[in-house]
Protein backbone atom coordinates (compact mmCIF):
# COMPACT_ATOMS: atom_id res chain seq x y z
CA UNK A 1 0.00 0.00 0.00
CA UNK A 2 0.85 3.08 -0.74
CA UNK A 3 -0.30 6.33 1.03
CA UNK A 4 1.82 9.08 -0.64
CA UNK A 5 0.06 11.42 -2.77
CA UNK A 6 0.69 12.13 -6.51
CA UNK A 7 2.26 15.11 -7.53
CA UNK A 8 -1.52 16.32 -9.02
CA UNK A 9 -3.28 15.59 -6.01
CA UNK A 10 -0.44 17.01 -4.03
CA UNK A 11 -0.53 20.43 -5.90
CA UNK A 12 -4.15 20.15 -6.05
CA UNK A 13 -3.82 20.44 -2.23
CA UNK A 14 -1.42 22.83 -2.20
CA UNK A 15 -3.60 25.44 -5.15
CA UNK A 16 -6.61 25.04 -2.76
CA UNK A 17 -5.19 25.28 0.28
CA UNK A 18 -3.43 28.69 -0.87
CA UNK A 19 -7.10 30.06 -2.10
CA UNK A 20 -8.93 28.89 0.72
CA UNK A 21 -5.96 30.50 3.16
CA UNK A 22 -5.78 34.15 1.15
CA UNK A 23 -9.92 34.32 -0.35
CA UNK A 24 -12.13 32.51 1.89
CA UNK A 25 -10.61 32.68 5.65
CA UNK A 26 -10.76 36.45 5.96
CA UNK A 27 -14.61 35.95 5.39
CA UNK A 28 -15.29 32.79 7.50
CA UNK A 29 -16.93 34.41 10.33
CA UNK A 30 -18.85 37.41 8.12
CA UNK A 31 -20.41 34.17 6.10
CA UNK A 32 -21.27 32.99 9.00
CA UNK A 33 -22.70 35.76 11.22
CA UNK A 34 -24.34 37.32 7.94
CA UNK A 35 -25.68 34.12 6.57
CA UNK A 36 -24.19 35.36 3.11
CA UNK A 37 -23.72 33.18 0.17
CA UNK A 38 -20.10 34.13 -1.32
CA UNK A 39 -21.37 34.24 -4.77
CA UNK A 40 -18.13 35.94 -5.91
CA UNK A 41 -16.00 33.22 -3.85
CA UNK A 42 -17.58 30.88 -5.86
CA UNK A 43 -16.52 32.62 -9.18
CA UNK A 44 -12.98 33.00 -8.05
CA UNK A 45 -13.61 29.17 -7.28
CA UNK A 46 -14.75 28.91 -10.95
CA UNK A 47 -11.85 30.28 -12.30
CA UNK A 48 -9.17 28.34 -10.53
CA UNK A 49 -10.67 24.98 -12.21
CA UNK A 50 -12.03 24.05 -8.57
CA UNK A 51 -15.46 23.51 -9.17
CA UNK A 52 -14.44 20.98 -12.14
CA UNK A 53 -11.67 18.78 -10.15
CA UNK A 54 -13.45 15.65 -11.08
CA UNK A 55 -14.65 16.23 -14.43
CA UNK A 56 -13.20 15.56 -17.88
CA UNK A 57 -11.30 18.12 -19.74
CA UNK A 58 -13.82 18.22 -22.69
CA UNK A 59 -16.73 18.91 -20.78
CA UNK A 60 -14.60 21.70 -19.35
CA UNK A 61 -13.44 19.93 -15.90
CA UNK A 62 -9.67 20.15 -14.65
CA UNK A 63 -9.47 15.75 -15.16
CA UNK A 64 -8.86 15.23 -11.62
CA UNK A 65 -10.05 12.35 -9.66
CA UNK A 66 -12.55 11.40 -6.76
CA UNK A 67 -9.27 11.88 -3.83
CA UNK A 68 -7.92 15.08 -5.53
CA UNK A 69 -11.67 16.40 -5.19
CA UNK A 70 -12.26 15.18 -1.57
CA UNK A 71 -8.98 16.62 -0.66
CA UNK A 72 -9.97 20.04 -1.95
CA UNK A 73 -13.28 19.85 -0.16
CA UNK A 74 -11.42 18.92 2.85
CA UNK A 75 -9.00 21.82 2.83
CA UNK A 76 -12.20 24.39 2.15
CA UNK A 77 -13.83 23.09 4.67
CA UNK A 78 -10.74 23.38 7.71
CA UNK A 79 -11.24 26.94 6.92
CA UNK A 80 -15.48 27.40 6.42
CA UNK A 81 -18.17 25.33 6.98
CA UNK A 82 -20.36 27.04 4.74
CA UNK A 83 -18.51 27.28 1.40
CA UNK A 84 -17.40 23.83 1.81
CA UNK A 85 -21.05 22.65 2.04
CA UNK A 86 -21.80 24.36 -0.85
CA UNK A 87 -18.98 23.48 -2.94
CA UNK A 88 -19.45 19.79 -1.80
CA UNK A 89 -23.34 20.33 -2.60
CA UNK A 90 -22.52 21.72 -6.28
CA UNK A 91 -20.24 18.86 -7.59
CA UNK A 92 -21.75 15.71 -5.87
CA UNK A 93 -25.14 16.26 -6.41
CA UNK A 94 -25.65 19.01 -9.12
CA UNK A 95 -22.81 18.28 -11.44
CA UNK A 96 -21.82 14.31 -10.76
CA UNK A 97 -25.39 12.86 -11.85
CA UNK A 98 -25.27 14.33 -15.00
CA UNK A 99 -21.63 13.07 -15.53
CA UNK A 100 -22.44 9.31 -14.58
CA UNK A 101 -25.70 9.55 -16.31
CA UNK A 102 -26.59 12.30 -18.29
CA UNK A 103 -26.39 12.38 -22.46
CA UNK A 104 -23.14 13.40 -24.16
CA UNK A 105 -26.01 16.61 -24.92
CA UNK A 106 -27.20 16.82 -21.41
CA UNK A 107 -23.10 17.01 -20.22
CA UNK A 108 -22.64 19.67 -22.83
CA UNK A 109 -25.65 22.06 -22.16
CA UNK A 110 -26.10 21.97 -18.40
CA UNK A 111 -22.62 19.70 -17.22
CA UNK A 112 -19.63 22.05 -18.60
CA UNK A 113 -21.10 25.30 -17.42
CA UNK A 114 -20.79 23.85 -13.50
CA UNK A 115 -17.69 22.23 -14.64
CA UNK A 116 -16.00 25.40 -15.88
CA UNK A 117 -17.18 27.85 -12.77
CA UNK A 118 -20.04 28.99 -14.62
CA UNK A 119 -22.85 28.09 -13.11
CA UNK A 120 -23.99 26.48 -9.81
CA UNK A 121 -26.04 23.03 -9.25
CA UNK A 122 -28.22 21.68 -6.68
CA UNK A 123 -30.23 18.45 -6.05
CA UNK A 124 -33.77 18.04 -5.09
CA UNK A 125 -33.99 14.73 -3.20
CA UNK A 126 -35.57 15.74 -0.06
CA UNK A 127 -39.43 16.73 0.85
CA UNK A 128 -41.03 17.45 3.99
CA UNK A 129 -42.56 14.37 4.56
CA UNK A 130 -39.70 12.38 2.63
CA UNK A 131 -36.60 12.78 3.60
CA UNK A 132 -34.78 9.15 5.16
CA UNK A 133 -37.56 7.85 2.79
CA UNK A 134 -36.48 9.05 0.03
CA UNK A 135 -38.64 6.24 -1.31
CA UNK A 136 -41.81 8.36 -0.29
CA UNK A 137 -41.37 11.25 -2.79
CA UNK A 138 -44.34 12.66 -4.06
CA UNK A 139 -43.54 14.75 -6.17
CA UNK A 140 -45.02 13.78 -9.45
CA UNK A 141 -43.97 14.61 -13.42
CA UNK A 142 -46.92 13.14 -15.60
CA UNK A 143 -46.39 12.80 -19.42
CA UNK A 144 -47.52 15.46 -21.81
CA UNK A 145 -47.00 15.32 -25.24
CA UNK A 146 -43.09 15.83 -25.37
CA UNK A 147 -43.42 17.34 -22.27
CA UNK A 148 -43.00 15.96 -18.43
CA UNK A 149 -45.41 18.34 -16.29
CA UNK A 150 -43.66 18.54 -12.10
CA UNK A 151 -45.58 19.22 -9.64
CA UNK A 152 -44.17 18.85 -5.85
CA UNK A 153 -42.69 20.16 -2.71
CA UNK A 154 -38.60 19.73 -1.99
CA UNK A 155 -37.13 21.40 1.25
CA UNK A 156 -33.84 21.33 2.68
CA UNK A 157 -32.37 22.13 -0.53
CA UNK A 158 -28.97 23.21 -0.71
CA UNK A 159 -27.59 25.99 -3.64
CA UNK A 160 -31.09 26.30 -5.25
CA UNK A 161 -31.29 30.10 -5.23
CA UNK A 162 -28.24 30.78 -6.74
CA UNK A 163 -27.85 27.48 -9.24
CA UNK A 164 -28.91 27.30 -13.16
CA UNK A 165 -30.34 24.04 -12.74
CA UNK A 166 -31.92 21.44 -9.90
CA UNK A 167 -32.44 17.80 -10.91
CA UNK A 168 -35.32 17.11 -9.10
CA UNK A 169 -36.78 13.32 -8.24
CA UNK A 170 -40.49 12.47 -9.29
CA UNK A 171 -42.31 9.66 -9.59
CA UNK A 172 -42.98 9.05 -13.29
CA UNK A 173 -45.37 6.01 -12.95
CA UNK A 174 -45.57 2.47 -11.44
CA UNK A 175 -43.64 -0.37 -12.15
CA UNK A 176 -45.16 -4.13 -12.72
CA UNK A 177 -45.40 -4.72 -8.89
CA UNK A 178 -47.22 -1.55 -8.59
CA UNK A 179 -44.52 0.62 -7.03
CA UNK A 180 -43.59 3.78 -8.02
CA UNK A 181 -40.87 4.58 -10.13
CA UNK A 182 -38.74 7.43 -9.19
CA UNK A 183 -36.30 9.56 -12.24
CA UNK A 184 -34.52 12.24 -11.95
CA UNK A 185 -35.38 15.41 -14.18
CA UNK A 186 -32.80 18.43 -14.66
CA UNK A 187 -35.08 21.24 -14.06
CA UNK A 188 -34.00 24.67 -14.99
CA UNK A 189 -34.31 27.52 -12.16
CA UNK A 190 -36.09 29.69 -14.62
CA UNK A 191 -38.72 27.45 -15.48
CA UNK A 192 -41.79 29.37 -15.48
CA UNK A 193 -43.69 27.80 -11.99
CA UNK A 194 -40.90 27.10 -10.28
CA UNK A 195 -40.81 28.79 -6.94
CA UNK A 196 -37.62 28.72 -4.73
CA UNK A 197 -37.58 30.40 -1.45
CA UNK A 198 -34.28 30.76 1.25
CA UNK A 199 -36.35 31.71 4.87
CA UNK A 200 -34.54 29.06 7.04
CA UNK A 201 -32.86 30.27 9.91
CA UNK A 202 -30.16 27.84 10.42
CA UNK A 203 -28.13 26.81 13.15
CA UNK A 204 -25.25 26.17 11.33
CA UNK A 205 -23.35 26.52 7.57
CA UNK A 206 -25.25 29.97 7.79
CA UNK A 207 -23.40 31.18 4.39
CA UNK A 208 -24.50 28.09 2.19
CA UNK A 209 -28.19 28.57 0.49
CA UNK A 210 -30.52 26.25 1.96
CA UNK A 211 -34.04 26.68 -0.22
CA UNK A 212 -37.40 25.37 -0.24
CA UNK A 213 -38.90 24.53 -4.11
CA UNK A 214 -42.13 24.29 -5.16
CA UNK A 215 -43.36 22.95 -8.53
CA UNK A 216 -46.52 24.00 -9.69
CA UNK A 217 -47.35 22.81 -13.11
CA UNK A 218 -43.34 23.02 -13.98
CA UNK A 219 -43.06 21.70 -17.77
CA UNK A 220 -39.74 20.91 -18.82
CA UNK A 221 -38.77 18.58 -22.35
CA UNK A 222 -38.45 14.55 -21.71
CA UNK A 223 -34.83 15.17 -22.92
CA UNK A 224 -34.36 16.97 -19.41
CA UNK A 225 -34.82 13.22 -18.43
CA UNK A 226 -31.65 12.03 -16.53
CA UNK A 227 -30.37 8.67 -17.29
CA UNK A 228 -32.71 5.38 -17.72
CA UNK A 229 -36.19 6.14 -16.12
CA UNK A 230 -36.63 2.97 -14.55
CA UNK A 231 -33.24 3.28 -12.58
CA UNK A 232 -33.98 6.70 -10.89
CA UNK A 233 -33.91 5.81 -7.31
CA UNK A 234 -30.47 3.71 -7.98
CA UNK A 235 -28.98 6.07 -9.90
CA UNK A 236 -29.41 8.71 -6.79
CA UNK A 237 -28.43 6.22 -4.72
CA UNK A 238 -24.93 5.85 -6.73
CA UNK A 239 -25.17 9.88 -6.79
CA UNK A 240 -25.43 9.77 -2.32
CA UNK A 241 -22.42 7.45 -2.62
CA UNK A 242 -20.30 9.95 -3.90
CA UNK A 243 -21.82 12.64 -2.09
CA UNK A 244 -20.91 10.69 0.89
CA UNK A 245 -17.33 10.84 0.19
CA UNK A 246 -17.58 14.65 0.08
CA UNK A 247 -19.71 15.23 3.18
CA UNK A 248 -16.97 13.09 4.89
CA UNK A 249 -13.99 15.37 3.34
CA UNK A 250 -16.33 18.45 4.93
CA UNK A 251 -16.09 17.22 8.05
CA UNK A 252 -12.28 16.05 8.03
CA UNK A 253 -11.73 19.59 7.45
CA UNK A 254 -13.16 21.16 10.38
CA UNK A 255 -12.07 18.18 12.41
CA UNK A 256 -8.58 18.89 11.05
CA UNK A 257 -9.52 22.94 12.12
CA UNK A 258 -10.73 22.08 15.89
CA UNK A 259 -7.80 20.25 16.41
CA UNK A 260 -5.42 23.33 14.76
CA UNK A 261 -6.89 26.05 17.24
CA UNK A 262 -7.18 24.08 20.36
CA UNK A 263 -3.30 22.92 20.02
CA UNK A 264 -2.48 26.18 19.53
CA UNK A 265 -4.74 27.67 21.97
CA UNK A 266 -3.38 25.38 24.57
CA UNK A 267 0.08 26.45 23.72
CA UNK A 268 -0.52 30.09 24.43
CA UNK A 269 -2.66 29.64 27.25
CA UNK A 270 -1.25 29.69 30.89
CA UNK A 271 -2.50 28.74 33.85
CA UNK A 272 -1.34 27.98 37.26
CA UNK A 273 1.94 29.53 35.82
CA UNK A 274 2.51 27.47 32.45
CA UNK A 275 0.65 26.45 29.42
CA UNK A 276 -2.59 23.95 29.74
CA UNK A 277 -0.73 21.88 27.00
CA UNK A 278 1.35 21.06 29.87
CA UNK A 279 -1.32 19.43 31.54
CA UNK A 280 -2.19 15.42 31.19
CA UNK A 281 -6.12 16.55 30.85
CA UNK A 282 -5.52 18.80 27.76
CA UNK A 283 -2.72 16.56 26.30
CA UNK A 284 -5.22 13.44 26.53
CA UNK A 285 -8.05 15.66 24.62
CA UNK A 286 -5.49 16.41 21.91
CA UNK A 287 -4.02 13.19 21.96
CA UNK A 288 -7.26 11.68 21.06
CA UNK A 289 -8.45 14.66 18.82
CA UNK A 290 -5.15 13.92 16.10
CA UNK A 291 -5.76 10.03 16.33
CA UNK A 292 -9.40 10.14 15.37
CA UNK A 293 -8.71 12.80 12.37
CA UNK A 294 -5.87 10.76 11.28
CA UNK A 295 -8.24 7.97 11.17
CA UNK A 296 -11.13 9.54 9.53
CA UNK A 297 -8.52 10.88 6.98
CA UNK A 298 -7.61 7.25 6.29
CA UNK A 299 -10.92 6.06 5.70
CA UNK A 300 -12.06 9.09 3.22
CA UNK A 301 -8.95 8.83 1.37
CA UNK A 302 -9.91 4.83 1.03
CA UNK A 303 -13.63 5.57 -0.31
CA UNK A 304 -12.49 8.07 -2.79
CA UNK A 305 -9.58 5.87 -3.53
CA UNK A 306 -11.83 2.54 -3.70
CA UNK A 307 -14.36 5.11 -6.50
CA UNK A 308 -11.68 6.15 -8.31
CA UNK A 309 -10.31 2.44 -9.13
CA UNK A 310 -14.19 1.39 -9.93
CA UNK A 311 -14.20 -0.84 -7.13
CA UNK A 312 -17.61 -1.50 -4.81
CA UNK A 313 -17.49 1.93 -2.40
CA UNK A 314 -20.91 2.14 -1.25
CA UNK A 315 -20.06 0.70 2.08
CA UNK A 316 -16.56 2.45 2.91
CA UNK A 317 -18.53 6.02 1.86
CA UNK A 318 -20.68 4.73 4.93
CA UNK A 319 -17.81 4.28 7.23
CA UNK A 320 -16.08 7.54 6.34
CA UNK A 321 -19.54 9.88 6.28
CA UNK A 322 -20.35 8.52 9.68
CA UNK A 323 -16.79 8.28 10.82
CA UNK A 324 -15.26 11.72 10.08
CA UNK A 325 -18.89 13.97 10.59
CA UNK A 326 -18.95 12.16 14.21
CA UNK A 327 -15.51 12.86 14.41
CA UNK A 328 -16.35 16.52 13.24
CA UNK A 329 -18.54 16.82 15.88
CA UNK A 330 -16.40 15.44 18.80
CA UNK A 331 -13.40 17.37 17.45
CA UNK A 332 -15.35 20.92 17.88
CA UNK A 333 -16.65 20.06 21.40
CA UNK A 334 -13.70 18.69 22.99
CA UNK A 335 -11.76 22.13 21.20
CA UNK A 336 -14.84 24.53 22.63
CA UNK A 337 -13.88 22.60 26.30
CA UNK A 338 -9.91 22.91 25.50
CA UNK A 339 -10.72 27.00 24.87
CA UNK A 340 -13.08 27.37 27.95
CA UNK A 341 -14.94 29.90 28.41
CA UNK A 342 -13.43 31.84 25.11
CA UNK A 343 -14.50 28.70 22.83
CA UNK A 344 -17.97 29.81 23.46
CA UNK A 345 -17.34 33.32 21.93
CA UNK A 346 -18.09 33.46 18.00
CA UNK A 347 -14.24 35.29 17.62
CA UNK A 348 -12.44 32.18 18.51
CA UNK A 349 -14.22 30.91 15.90
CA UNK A 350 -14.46 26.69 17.30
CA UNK A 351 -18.11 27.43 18.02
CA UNK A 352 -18.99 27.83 14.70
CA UNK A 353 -17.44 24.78 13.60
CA UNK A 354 -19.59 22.85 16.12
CA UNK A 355 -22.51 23.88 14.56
CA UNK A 356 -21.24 23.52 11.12
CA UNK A 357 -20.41 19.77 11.92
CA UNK A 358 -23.55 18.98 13.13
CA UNK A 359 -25.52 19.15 10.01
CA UNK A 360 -23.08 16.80 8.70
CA UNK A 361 -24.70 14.45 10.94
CA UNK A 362 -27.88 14.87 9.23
CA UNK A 363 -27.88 15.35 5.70
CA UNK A 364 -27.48 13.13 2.83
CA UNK A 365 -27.95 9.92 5.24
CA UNK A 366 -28.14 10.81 8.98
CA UNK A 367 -25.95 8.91 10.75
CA UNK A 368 -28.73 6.45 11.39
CA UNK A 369 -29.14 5.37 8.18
CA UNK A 370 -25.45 4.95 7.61
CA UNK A 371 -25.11 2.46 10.02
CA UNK A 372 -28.16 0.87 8.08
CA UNK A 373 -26.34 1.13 5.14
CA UNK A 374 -23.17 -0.18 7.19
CA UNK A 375 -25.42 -3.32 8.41
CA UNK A 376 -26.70 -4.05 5.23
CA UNK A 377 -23.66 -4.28 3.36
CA UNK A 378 -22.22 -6.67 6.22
CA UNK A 379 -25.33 -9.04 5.01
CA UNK A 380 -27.63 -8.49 8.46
């Protein structure tokens, strides 16, 4: 085995690393606090061949793969929460399905604009009354002509107000067991109809757009039809794979970022005349804080490694989205304790990554339903 990196994915670390250091750190805590989406970030993102890591050079990518993606996620994210959810949000789920399933057309019209930092994407999976379920969708496109006609509810919905296009799930019909069959429709956010909304007040990645969609009579062409209709729910299901993968790099990073300011918080802070790193309590937190990031590290590396060689993933994207957003989460509380009372002020800034992490814990398979997914693949 070999765990070195290659000299792309290396620079690749080094390019974003640089970016997210100069661009996006000096903003972290205005995102936040403002709730802001960094629209113009994300064109500076555009321009540096970020947002199109994994895609091909002719549809206008950079021809990077799966671990030179989650590593640029991963350093985004050690330095904001909220542009790293976003960024994750726009190349997993808005981008990636048309790659693996989309058209050579589709990847032309609606694929190289996201690819090449021209346009945003977002993925409409989730409705209020089906979200772990994503097998309870109603939202419904019926036939017409040459036409599908939407109509539905999504919520939870992450870059809608600011991306060109959503592919949205529907159920299309019923197959011959009489279930419904769910397919995935690239809906265009000017589609006359279509009503997107940003009201939530959220407790954490403040600066990425979280929307709610509503579809009233939405008619978009059947060539807007992604991949083979009868395959929908599988093909999202091979989408949430991947998306896994980047969810995990998200919260690697701010694990990686907790563990950053509290060792060098405990450095500079003295009590009892010398610095609490001195101190078996705080050297025990840390001790265990750099183990479990090192671990989740290995693990998300090993997903998008395991994706990249077209080898069976589904259950090491599992491990690593439950491993490193749990890890997130521990990482941010034990740095908040490490800081004291100053963690709990926003300007020390390891708040805000505890309530970034915890949506990691929730969306795109709760943790729940990755240890479902874990179980399942184990053959229980």
């Amino acid at each position: 085995m070999n765990f070195e990196l290659t000299k792309e994915q290396t620079m690749t670390r080094k390019m974003v690393s640089d970016f997210a250091e100069a661009v996006i750190k000096p903003r972290a805590v205005e995102i936040d606090k403002e709730a802001s989406f960094p629209l113009d970030i994300f064109e500076q993102m555009g321009e540096l061949g970020i947002l199109g890591i994994p895609f091909p050079e002719e549809y206008g990518g950079s021809g990077g793969d799966t671990l030179s993606y989650a590593i640029a996620v991963e350093e985004v994210g050690r330095v904001c929460g909220s542009t790293g959810l976003s960024f994750a949000a726009t190349v997993s789920l808005g981008a990636s399905p048309i790659y693996y399933f989309g058209t050579k057309e589709q990847k032309e019209k609606f694929l190289t604009p996201m690819a090449e930092g021209k346009a945003l994407g977002s993925f409409g999976l989730t409705e209020p009354n089906a979200g772990s379920d994503a097998g309870g969708t109603k939202t419904t496109a019926e036939e017409d002509g040459d036409d599908y006609i939407i109509n539905g509810e999504k919520c939870f919905i992450t870059n809608a107000s600011f991306a060109k296009t959503i592919i949205v799930t529907a159920v299309t019909g019923k197959n011959e067991r009489g279930k419904n069959i769910i397919s995935a429709i690239i809906v265009p956010t000017d589609a006359e109809g279509l009503t997107i909304t940003s009201d939530y007040d959220k407790m954490g990645v403040r600066g990425s757009d979280t929307a709610e969609i509503v579809l009233d009579n939405v008619r978009v062409p059947k060539e807007n039809l992604l991949g083979d209709p009868q395959k929908g729910f599988n093909q999202f299901l091979y989408t949430l794979d991947g998306g896994r993968i980047s969810i995990a790099s998200l919260g690697l990073g701010i694990a990686q970022a907790s563990l950053d300011k509290a060792l060098a918080y405990a450095k500079e802070r003295k009590q009892f005349g010398k610095p609490i790193s001195d101190f078996q309590a705080i050297q025990f937190k840390l001790a265990d804080m750099a183990m479990e990031v090192e671990l989740a590290r290995n693990i998300v590396y090993k997903a998008a490694w395991l994706k990249d060689q077209d080898k069976p993933f589904s259950k090491e994207a599992a491990y690593a989205k439950l491993y490193a957003t749990e890890t997130a989460f521990r990482a941010a509380n034990q740095a908040i304790q490490i800081h004291g009372g100053y963690g709990y002020m926003r300007e020390y800034e390891v708040e805000r990554y505890l309530r970034d992490a915890k949506l990691l814990e929730i969306g795109e398979g709760t943790s729940e339903v990755q240890r479902m997914v874990i179980a399942r693949q184990l053959g229980c």
